[in-house]
PDB file of N, CA and C in Angstrom:
ATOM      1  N   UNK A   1     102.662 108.292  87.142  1.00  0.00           N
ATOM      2  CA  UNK A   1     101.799 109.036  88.067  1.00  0.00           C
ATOM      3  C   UNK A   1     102.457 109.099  89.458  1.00  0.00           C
ATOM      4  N   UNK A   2     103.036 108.184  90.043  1.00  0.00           N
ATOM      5  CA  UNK A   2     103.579 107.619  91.139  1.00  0.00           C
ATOM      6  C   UNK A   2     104.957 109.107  91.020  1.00  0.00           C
ATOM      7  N   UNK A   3     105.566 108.693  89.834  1.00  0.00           N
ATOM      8  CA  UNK A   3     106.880 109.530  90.207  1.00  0.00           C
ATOM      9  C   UNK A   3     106.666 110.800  89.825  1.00  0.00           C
ATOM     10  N   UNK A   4     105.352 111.693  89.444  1.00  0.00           N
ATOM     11  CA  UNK A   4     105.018 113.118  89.388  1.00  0.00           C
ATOM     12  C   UNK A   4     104.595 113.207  90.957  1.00  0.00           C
ATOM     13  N   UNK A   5     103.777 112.400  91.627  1.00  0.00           N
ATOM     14  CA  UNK A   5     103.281 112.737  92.943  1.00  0.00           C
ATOM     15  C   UNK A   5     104.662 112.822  94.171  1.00  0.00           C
ATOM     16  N   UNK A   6     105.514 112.172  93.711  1.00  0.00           N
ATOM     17  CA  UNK A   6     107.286 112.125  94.705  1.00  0.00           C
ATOM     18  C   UNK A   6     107.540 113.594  93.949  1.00  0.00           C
ATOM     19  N   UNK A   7     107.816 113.787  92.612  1.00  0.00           N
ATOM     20  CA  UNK A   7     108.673 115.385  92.215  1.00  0.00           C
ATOM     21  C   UNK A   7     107.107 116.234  92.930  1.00  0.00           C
ATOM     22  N   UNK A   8     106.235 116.558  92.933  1.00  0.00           N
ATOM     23  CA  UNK A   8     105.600 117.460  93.936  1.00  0.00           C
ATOM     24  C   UNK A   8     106.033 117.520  94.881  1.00  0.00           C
ATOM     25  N   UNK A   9     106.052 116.398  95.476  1.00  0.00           N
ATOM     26  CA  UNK A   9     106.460 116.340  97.154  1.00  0.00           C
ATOM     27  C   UNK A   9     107.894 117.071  97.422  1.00  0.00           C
ATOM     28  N   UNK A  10     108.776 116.662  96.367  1.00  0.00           N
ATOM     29  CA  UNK A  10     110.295 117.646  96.488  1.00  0.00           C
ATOM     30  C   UNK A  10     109.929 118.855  96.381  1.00  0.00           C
ATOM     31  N   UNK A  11     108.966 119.593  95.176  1.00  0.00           N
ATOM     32  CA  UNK A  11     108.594 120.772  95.213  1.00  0.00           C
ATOM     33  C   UNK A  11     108.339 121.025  96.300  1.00  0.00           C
ATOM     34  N   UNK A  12     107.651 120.716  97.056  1.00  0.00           N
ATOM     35  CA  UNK A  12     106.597 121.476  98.125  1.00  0.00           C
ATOM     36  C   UNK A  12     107.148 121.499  99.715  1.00  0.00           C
ATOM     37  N   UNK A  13     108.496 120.272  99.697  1.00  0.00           N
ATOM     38  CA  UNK A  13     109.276 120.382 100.570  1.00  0.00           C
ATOM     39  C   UNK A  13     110.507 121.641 100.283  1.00  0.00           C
ATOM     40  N   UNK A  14     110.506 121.733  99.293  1.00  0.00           N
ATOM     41  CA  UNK A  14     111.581 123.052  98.805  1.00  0.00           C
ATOM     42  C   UNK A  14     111.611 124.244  99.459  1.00  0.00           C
ATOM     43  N   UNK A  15     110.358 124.263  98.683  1.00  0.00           N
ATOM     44  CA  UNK A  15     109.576 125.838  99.195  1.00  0.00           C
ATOM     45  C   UNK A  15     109.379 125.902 100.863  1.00  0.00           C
ATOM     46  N   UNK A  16     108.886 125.171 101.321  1.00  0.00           N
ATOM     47  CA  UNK A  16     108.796 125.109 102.665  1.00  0.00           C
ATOM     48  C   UNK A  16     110.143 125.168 103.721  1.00  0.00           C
ATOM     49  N   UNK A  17     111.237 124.737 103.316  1.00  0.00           N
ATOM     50  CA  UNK A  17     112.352 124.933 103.432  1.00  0.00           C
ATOM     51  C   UNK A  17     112.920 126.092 103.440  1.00  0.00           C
ATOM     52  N   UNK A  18     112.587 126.293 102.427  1.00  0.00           N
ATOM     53  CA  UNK A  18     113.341 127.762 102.270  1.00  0.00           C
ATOM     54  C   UNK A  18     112.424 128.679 102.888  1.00  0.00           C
ATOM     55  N   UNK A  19     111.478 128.568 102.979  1.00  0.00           N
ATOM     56  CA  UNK A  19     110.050 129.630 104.044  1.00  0.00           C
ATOM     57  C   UNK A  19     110.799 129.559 105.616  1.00  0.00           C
ATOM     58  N   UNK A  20     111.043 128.173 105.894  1.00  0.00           N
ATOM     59  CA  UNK A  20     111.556 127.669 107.409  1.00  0.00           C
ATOM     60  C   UNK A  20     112.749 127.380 107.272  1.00  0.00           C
ATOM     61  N   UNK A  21     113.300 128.270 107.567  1.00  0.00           N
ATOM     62  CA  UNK A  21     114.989 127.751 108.040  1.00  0.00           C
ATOM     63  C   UNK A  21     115.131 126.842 108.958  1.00  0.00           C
ATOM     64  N   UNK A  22     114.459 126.241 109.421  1.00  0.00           N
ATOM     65  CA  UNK A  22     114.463 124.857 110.305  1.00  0.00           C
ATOM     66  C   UNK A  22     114.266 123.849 109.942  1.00  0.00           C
ATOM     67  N   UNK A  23     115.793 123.635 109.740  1.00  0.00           N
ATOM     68  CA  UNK A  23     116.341 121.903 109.227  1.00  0.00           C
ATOM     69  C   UNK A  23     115.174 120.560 109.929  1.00  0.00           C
ATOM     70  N   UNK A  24     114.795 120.800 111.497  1.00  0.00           N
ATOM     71  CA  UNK A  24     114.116 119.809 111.887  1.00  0.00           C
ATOM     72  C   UNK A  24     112.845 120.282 111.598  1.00  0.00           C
ATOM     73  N   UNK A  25     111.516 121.331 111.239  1.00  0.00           N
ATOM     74  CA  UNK A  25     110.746 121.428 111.143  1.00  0.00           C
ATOM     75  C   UNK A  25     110.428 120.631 109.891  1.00  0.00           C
ATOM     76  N   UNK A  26     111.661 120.891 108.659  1.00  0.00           N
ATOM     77  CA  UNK A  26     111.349 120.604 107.208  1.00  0.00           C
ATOM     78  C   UNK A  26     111.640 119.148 107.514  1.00  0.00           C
ATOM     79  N   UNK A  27     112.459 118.534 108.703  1.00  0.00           N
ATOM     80  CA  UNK A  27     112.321 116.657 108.568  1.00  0.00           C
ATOM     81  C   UNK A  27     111.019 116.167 109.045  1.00  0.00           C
ATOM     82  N   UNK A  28     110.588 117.478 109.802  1.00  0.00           N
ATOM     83  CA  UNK A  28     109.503 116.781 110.040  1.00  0.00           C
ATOM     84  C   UNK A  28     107.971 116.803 109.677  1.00  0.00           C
ATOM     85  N   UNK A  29     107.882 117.752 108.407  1.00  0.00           N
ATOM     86  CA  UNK A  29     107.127 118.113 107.705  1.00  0.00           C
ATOM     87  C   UNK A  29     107.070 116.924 106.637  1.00  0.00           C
ATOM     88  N   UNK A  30     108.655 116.648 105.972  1.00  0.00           N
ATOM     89  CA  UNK A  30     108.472 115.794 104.865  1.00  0.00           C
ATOM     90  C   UNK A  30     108.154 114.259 105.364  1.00  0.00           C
ATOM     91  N   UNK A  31     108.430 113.697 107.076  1.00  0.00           N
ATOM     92  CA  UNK A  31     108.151 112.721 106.833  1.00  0.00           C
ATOM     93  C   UNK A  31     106.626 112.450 107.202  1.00  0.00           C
ATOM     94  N   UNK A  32     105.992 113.726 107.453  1.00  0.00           N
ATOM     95  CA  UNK A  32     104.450 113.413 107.366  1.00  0.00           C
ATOM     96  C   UNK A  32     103.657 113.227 106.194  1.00  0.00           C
ATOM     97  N   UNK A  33     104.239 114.242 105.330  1.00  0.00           N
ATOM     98  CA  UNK A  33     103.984 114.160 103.939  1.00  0.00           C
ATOM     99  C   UNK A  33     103.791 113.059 103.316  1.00  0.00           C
ATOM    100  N   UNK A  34     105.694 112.508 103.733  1.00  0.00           N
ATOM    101  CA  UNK A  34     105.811 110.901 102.762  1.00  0.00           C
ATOM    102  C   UNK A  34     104.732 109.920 103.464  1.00  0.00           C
ATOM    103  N   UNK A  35     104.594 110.008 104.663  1.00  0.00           N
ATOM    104  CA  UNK A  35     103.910 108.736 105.259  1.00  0.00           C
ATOM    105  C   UNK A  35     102.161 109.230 104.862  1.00  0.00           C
ATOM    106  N   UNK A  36     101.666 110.216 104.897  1.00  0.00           N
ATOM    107  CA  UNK A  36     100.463 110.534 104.412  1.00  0.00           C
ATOM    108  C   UNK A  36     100.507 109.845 103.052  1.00  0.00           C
ATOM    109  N   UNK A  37     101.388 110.501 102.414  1.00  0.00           N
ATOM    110  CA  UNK A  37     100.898 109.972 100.552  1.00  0.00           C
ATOM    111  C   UNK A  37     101.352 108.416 100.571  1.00  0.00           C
ATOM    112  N   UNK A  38     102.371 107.639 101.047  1.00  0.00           N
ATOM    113  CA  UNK A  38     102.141 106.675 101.034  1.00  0.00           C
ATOM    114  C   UNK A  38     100.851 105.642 101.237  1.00  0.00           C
ATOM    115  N   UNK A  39     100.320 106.411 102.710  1.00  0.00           N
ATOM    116  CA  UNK A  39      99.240 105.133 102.854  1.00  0.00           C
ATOM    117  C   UNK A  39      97.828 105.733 101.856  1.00  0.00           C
ATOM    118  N   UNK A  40      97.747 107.507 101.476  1.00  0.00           N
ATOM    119  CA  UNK A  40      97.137 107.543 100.603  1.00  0.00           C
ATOM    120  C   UNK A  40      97.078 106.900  99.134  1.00  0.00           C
ATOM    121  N   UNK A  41      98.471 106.502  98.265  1.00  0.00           N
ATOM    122  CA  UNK A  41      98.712 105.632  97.367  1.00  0.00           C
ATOM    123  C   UNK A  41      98.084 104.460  97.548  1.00  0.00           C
ATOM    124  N   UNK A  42      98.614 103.714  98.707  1.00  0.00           N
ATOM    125  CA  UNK A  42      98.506 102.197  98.988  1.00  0.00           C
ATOM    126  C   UNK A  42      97.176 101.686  99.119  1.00  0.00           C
ATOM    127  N   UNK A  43      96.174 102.940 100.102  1.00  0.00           N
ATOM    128  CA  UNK A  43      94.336 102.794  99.608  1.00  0.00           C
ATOM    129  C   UNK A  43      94.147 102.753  98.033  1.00  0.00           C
ATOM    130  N   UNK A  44      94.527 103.551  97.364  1.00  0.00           N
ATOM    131  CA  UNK A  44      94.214 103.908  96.422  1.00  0.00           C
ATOM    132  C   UNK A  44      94.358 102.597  95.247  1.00  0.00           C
ATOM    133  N   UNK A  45      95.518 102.443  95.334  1.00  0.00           N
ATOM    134  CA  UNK A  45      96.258 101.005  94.676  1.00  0.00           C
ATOM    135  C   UNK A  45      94.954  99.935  95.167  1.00  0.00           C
ATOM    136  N   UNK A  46      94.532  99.763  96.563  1.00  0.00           N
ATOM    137  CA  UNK A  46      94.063  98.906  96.616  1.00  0.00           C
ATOM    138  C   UNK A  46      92.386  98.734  96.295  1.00  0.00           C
ATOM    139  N   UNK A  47      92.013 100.022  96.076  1.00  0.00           N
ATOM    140  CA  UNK A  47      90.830 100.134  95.658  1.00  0.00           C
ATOM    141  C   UNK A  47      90.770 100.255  94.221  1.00  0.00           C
ATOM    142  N   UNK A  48      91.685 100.200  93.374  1.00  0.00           N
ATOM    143  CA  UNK A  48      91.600  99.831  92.036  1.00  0.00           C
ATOM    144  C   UNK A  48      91.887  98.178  91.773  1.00  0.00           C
ATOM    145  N   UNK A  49      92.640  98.100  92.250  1.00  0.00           N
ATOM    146  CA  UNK A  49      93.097  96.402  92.554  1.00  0.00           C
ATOM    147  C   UNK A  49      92.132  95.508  92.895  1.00  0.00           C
ATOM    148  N   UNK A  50      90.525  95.887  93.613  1.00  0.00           N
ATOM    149  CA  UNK A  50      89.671  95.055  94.315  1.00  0.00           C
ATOM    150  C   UNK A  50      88.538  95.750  92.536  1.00  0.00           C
ATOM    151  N   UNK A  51      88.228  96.645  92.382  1.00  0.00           N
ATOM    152  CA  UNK A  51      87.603  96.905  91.579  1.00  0.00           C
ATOM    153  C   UNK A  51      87.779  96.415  90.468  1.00  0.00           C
ATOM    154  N   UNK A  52      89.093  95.929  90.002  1.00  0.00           N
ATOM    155  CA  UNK A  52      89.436  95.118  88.588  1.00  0.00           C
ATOM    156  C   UNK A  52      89.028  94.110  88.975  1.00  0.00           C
ATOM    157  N   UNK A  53      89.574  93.312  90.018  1.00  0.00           N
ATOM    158  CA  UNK A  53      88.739  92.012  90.903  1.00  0.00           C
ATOM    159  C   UNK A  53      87.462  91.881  90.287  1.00  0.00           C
ATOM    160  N   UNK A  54      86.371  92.503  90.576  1.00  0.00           N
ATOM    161  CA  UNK A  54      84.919  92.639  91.221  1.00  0.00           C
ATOM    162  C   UNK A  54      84.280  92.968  89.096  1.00  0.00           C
ATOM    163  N   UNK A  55      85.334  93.558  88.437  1.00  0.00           N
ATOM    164  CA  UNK A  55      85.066  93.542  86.743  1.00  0.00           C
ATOM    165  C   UNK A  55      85.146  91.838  86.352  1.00  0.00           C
ATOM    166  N   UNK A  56      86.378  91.501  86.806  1.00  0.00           N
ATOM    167  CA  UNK A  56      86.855  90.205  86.279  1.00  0.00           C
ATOM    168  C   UNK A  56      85.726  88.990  86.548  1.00  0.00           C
ATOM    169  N   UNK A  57      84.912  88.893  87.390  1.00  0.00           N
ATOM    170  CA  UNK A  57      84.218  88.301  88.178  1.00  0.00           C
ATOM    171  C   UNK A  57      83.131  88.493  87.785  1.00  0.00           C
TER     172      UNK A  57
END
């Protein structure tokens, strides 16, 4: 799941790339991206992680 949500992110930086010929717009597009879906993952991870918790218990 993890490594379909990274090949989107290449998709979608692609296209955008090639829309913007601006090398710094597209660095700075993808590292909002990456840092968005990261801390979106890392909630996510952790709200399944507390919920198996809260089963186990």
């Amino acid at each position: 799941m993890l490594f379909m949500v990274y090949v989107l992110n290449i998709a979608v930086f692609f296209v955008y790339y090639m829309n913007n010929n601006s090398i710094f717009l597209f660095l700075r597009r993808f590292l909002q991206l990456y840092v968005s879906n990261f801390f979106c993952i890392y909630s996510l991870m952790f709200c399944i992680v507390h919920s198996t918790e809260l089963t186990f218990i």
